[in-house]
C-alpha atoms as a PDB file:
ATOM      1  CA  UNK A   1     -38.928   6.184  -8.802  1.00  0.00           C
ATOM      2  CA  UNK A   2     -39.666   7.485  -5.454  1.00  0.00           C
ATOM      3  CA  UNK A   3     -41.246   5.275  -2.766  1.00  0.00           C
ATOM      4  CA  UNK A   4     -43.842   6.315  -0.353  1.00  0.00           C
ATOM      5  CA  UNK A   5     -44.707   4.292   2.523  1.00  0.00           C
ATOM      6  CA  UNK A   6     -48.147   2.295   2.505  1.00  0.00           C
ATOM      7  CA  UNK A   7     -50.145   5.408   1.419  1.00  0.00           C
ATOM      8  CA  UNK A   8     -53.079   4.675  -1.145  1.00  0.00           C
ATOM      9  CA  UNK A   9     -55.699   5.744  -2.607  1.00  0.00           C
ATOM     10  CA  UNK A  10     -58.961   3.612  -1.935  1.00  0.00           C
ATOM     11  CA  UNK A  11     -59.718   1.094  -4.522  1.00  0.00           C
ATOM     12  CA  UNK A  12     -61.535  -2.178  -4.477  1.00  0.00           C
ATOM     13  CA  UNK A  13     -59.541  -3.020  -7.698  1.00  0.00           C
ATOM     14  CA  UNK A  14     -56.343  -2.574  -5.338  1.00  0.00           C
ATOM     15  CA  UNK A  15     -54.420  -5.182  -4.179  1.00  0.00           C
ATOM     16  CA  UNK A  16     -52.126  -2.773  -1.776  1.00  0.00           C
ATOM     17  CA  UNK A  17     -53.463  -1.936   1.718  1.00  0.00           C
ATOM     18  CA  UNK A  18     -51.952   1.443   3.406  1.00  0.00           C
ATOM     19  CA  UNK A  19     -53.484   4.483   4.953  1.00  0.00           C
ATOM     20  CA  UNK A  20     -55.954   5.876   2.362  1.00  0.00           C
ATOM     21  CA  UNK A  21     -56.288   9.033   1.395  1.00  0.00           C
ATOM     22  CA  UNK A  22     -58.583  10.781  -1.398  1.00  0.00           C
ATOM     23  CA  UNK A  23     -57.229  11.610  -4.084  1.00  0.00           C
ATOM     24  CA  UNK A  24     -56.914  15.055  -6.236  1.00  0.00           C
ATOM     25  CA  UNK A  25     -58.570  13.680  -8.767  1.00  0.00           C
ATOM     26  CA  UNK A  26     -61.595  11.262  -8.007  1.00  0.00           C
ATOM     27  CA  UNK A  27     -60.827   8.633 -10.902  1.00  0.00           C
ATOM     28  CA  UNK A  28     -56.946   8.491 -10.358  1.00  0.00           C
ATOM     29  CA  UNK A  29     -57.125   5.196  -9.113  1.00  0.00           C
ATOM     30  CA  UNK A  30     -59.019   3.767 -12.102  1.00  0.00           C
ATOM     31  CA  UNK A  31     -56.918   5.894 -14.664  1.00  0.00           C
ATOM     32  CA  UNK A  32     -53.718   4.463 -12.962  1.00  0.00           C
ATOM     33  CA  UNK A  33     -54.483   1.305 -13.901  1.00  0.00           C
ATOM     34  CA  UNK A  34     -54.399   2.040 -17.777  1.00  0.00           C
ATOM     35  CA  UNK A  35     -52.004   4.834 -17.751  1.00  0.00           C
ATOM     36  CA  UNK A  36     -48.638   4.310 -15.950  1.00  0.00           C
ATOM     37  CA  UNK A  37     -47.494   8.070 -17.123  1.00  0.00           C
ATOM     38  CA  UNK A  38     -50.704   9.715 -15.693  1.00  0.00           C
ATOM     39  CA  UNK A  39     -50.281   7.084 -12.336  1.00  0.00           C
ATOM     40  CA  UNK A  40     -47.077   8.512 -11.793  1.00  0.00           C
ATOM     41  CA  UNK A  41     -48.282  12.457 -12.441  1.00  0.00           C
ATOM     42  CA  UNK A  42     -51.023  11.651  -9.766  1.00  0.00           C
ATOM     43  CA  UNK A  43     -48.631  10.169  -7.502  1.00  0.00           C
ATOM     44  CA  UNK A  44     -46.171  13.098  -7.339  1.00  0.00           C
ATOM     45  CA  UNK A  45     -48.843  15.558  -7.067  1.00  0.00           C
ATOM     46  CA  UNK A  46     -50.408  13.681  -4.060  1.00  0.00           C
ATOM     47  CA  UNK A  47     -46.685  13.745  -2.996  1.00  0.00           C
ATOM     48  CA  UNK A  48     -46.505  17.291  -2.848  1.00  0.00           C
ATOM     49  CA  UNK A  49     -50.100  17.613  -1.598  1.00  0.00           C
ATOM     50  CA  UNK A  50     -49.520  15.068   1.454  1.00  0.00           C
ATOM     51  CA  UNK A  51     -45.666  14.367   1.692  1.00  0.00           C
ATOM     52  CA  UNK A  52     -43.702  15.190   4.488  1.00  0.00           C
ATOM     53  CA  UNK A  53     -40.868  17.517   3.559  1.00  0.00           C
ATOM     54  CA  UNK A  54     -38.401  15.359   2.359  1.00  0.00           C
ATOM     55  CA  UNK A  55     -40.854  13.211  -0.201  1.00  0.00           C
ATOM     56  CA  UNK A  56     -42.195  16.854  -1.445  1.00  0.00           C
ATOM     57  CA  UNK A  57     -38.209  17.521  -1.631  1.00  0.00           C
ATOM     58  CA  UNK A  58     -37.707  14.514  -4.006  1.00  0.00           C
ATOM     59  CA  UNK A  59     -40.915  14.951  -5.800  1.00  0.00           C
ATOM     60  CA  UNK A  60     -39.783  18.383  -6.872  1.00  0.00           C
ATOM     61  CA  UNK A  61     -36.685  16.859  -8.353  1.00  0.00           C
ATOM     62  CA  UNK A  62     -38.546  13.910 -10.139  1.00  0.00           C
ATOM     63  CA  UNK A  63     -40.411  16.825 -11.575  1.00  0.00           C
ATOM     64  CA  UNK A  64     -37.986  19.223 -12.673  1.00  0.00           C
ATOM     65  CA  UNK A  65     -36.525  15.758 -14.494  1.00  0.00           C
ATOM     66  CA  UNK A  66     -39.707  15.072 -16.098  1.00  0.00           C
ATOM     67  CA  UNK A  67     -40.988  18.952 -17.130  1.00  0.00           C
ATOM     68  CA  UNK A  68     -36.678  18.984 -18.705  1.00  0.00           C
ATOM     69  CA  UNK A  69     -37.202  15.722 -20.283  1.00  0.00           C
ATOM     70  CA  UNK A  70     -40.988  16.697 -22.374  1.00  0.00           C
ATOM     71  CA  UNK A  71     -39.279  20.098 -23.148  1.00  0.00           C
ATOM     72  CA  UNK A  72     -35.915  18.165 -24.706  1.00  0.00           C
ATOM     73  CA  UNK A  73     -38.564  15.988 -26.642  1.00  0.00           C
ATOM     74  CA  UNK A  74     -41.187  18.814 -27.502  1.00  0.00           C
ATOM     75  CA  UNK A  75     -37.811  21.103 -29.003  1.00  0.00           C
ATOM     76  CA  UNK A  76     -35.791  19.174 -30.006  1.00  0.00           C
ATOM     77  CA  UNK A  77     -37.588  16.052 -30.890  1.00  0.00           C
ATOM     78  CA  UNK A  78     -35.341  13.365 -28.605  1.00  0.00           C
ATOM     79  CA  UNK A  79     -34.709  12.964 -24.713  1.00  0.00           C
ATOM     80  CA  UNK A  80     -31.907  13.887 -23.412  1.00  0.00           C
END
């Protein structure tokens, strides 16, 4: 999984302290806490929305993984 640096969004259910930023969606940091597929979604969009070039870079290619992966499933019924 890609790693950002110290960059969070606020919580006082969070035990991680970093710059803060607001997120996309107002309840991601709630809905991350019950939902590690929609925590990582969130995060790579808030990758792409505030990552320097390089993160956006690797976010892209977690993506393109993850959008060939649900369309192996969806079609074929398996990951590949």
């Amino acid at each position: 999984m890609i790693e950002f640096e110290s960059v969070v969004w606020p919580s006082i259910d969070g035990d991680i302290r970093g710059e803060s930023i607001e997120p996309l969606i107002g309840t991601a940091a709630k809905a991350s806490l019950f939902d590690a597929k929609f925590y990582e979604l969130a995060s790579l969009t808030e990758g792409v929305r505030n990552g320097s070039v390089k993160i956006r870079n690797e976010v892209i290619n977690r993506l393109d993984v993850i959008f060939k992966e649900y369309l192996d499933e969806v079609l074929w019924g398996k990951v590949c």
